[in-house]
N, C-alpha and C. Protein backbone atom coordinates (compact mmCIF):
# COMPACT_ATOMS: atom_id res chain seq x y z
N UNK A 1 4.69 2.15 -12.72
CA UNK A 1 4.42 1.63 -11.38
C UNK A 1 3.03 0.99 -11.40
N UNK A 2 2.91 -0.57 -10.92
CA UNK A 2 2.03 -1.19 -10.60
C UNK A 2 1.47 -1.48 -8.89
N UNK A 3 0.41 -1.72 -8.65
CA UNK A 3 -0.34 -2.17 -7.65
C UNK A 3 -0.72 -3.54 -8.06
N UNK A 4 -0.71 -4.07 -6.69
CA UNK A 4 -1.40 -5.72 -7.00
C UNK A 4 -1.85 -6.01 -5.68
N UNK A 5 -2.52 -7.18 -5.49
CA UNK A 5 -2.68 -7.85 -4.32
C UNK A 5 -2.85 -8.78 -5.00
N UNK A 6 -2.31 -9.95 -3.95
CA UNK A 6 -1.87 -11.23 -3.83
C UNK A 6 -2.42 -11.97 -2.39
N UNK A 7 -3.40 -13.04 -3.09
CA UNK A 7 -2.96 -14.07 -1.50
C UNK A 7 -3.09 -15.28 -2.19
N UNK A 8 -2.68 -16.03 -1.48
CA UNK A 8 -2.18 -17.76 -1.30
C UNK A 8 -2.87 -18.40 -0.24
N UNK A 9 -3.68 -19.45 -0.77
CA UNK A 9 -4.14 -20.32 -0.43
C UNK A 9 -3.89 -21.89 -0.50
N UNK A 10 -3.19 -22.20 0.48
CA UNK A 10 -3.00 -23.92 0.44
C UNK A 10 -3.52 -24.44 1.21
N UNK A 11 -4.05 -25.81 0.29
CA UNK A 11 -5.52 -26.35 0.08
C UNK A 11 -5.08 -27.66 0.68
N UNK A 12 -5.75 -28.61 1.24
CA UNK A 12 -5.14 -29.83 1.86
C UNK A 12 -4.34 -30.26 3.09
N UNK A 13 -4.38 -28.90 4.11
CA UNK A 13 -3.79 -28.84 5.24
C UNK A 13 -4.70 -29.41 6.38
N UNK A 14 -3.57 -29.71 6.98
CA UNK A 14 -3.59 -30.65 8.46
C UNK A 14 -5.29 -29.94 9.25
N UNK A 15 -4.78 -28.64 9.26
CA UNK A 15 -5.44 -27.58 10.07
C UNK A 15 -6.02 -26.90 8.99
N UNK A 16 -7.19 -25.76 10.20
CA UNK A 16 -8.04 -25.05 9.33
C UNK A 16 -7.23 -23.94 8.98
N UNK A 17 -6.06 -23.84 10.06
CA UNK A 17 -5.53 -22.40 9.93
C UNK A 17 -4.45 -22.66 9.08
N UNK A 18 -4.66 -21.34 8.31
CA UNK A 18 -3.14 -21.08 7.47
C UNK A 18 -2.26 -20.20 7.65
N UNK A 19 -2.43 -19.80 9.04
CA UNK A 19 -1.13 -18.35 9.85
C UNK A 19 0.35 -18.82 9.27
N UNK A 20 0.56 -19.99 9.71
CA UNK A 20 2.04 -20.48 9.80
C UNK A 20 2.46 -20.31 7.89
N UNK A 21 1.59 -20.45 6.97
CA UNK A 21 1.88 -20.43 6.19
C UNK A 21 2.21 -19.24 5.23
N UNK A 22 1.11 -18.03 5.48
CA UNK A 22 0.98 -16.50 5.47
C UNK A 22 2.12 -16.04 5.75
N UNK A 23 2.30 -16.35 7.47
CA UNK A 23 3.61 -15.39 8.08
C UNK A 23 4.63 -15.88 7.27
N UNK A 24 5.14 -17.44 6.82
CA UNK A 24 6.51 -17.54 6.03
C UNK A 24 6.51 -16.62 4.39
N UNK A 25 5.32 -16.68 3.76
CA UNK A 25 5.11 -15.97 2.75
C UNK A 25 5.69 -14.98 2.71
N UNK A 26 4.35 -14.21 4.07
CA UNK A 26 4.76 -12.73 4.26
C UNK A 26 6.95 -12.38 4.50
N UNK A 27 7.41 -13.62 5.08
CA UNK A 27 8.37 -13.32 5.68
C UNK A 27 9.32 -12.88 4.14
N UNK A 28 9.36 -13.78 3.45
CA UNK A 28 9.85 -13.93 1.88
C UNK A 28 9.59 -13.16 1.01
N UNK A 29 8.62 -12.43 1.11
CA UNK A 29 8.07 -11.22 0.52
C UNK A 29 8.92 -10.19 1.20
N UNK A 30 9.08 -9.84 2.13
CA UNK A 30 9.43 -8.96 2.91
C UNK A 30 10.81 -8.68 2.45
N UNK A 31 11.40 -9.85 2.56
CA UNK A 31 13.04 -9.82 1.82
C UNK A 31 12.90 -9.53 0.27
N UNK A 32 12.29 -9.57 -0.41
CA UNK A 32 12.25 -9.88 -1.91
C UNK A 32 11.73 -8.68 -1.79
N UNK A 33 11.08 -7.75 -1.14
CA UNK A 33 10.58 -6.37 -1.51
C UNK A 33 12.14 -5.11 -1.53
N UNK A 34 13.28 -5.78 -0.80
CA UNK A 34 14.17 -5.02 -0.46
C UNK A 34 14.91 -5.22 -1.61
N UNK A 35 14.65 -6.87 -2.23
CA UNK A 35 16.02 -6.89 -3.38
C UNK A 35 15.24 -6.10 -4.27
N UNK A 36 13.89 -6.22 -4.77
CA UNK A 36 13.42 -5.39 -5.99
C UNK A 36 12.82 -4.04 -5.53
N UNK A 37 13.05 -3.20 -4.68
CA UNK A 37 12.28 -2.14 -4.27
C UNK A 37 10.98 -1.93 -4.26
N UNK A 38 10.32 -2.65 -3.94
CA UNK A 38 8.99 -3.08 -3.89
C UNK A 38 8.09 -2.36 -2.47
N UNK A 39 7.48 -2.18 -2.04
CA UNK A 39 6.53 -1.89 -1.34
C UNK A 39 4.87 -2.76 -1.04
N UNK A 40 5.17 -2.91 0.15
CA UNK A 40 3.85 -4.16 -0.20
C UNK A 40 2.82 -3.95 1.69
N UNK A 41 2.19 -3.95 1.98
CA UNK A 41 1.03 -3.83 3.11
C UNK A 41 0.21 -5.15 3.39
N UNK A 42 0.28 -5.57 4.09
CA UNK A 42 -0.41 -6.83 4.86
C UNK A 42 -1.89 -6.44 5.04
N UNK A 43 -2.71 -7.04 4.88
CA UNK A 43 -4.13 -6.75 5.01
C UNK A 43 -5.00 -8.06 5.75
N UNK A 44 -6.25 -7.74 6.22
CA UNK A 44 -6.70 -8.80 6.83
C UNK A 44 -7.19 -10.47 6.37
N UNK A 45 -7.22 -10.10 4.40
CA UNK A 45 -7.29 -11.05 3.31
C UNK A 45 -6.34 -11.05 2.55
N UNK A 46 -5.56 -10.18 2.39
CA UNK A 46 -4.50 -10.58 1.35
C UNK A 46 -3.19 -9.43 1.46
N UNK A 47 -2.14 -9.53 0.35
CA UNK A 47 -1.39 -8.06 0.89
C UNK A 47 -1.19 -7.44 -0.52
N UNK A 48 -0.63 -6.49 -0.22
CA UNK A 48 -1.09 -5.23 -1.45
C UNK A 48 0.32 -5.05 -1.58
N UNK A 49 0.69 -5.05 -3.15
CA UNK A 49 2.18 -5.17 -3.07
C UNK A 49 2.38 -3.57 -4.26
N UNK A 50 3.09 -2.79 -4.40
CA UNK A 50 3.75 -1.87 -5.17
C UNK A 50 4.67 -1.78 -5.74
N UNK A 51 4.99 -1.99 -7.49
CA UNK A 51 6.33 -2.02 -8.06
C UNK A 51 5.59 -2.15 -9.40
N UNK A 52 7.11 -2.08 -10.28
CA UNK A 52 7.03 -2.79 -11.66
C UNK A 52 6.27 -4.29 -11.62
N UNK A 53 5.48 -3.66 -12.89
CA UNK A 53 4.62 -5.08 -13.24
C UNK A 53 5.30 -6.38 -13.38
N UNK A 54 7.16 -6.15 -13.93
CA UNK A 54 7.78 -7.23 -14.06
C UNK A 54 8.36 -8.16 -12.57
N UNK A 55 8.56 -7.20 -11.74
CA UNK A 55 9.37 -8.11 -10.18
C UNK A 55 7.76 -8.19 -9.82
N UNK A 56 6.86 -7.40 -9.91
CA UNK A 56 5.81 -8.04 -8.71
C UNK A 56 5.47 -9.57 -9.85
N UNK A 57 5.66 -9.79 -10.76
CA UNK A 57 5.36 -11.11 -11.50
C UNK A 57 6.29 -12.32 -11.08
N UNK A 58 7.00 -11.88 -11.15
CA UNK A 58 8.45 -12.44 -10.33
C UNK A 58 8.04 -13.13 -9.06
N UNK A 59 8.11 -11.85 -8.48
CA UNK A 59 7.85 -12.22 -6.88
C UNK A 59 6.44 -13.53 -6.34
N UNK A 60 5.28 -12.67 -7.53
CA UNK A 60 3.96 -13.78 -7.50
C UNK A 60 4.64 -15.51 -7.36
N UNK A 61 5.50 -15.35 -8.53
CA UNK A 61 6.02 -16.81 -9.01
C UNK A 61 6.88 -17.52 -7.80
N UNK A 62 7.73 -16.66 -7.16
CA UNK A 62 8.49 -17.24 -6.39
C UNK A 62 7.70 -17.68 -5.34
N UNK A 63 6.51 -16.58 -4.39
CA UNK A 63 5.70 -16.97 -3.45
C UNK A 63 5.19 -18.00 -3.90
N UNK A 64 4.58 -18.29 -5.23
CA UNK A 64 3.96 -20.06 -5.04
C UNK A 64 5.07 -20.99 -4.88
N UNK A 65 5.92 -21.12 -5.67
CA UNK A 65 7.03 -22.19 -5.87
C UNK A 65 7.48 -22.24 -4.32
N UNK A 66 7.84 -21.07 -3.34
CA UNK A 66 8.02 -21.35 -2.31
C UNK A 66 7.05 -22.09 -1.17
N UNK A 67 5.99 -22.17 -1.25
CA UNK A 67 5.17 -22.89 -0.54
C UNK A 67 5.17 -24.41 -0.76
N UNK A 68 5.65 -24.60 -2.11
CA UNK A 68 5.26 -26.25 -2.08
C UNK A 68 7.27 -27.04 -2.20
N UNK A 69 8.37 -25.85 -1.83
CA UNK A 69 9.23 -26.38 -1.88
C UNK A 69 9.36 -25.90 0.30
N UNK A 70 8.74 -25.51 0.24
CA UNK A 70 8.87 -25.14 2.16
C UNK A 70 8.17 -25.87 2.67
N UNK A 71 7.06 -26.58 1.77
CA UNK A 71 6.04 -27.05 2.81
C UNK A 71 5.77 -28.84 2.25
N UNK A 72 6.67 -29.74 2.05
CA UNK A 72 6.64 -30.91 1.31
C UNK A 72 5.58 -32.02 0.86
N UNK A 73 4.49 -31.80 2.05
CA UNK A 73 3.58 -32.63 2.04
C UNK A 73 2.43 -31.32 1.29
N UNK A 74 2.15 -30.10 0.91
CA UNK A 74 1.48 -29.33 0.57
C UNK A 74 1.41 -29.72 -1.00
N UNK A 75 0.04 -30.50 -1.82
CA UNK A 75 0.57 -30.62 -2.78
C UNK A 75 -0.92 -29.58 -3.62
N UNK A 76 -1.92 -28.74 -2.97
CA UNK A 76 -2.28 -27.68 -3.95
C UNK A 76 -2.06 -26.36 -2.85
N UNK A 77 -1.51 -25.45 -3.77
CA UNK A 77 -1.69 -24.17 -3.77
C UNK A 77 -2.41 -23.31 -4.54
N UNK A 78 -3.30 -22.60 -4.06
CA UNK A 78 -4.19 -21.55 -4.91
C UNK A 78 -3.91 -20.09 -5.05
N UNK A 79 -2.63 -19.68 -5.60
CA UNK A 79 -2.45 -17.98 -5.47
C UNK A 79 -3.53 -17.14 -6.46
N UNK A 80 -3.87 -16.14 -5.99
CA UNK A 80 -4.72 -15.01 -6.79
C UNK A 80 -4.17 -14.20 -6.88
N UNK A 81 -3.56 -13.32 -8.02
CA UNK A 81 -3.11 -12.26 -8.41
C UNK A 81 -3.83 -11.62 -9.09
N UNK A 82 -3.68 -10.13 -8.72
CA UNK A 82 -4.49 -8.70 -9.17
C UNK A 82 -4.31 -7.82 -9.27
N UNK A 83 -3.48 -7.10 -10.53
CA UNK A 83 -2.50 -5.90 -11.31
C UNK A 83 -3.86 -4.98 -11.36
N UNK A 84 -3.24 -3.54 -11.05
CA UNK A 84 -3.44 -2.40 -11.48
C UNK A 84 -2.70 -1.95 -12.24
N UNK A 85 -2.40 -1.89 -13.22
CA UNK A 85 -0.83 -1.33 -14.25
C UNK A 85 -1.61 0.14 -14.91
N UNK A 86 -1.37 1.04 -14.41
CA UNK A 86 -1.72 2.52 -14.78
C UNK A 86 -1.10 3.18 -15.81
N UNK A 87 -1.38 3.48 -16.96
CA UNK A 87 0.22 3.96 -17.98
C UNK A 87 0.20 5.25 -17.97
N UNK A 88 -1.27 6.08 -17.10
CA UNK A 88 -1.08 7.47 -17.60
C UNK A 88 -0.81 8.24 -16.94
N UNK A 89 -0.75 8.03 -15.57
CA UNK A 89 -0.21 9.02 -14.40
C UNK A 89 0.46 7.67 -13.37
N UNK A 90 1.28 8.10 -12.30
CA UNK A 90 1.69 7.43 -11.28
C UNK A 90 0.88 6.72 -10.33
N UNK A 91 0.92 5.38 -9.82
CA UNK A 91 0.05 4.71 -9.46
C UNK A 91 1.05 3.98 -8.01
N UNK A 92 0.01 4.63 -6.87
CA UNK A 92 0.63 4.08 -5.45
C UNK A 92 -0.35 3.52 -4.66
N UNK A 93 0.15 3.18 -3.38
CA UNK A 93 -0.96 2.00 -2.59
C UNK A 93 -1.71 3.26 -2.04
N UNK A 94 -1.12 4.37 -1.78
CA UNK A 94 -1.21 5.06 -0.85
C UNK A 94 -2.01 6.53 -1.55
N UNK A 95 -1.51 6.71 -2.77
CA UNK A 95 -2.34 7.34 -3.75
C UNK A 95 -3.82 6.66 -4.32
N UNK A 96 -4.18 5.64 -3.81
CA UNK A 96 -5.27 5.28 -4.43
C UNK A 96 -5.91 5.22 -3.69
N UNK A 97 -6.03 5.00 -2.03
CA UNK A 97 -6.32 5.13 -0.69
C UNK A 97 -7.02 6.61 -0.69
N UNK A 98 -5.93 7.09 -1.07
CA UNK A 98 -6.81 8.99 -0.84
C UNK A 98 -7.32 9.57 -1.98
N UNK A 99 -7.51 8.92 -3.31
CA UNK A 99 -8.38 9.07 -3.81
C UNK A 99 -9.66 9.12 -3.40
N UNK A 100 -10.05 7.90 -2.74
CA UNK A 100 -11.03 7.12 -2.33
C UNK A 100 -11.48 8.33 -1.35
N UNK A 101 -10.94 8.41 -0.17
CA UNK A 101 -11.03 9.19 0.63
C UNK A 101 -11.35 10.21 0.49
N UNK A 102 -11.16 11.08 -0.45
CA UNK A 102 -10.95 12.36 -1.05
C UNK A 102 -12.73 12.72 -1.79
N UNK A 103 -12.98 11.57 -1.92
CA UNK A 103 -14.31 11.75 -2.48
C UNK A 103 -15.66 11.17 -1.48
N UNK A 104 -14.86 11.21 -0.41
CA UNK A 104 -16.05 10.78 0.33
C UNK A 104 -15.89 12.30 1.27
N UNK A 105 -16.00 13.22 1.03
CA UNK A 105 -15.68 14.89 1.78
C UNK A 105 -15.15 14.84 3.22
C-alpha cells in the first residue's frame, strides 16, 4: 500500500481560477477510486490518494490525459505526483496523520 498526492495544474486558462477544472478531476478520480479500490481526500492544495503504487500510476496518467481531452483549447498541463511506497509495515492516509499527532502529546 501506497500514499500519494497529486495536483494538476493547467496553465494557459481564460481565468485565474481553476475550480471548474479540479472539481471535473476530482469528479473522475472519484469514479476511478471505486473501479481500483483506491481511497483518496481532497485537500486545500492538492488530494491525497491511497492504493497500490500501480492504479495510483494509472490513475495519475489518466487525470492528465483527461484534462487536455475534456478541455480542447487547454494545451499545458502541469501534474505533480508524490509516492510514499512503504515496504515494511502498512502505509495509510490516516495512519500517517496519527503518527504525526501521536508525537505531538
Amino acid at each position: 500500500m501506497a500514499v500519494a498526492e497529486i495536483s494538476v495544474i493547467p496553465i494557459g486558462t481564460k481565468t485565474a481560477s481553476i475550480g471548474n477544472y479540479v472539481s471535473s478531476v476530482v469528479a473522475l478520480l472519484s469514479q476511478r477510486a471505486k473501479q481500483y479500490g483506491l481511497k483518496y481526500e481532497l485537500t486545500a492544495m492538492c488530494t491525497q490518494i491511497e492504493g497500490s503504487p500501480h492504479d495510483i500510476f494509472a490513475v495519475a496518467q489518466e487525470i492528465h490525459e483527461y484534462l487536455f481531452r475534456s478541455y480542447p483549447d487547454l494545451c499545458r498541463v502541469v501534474t505533480a505526483l508524490k509516492i510514499d511506497d512503504r515496504r515494511d509495515k502498512e502505509l495509510t492516509l490516516k495512519g500517517k496523520v496519527e503518527s504525526v499527532l501521536s508525537k505531538l502529546g
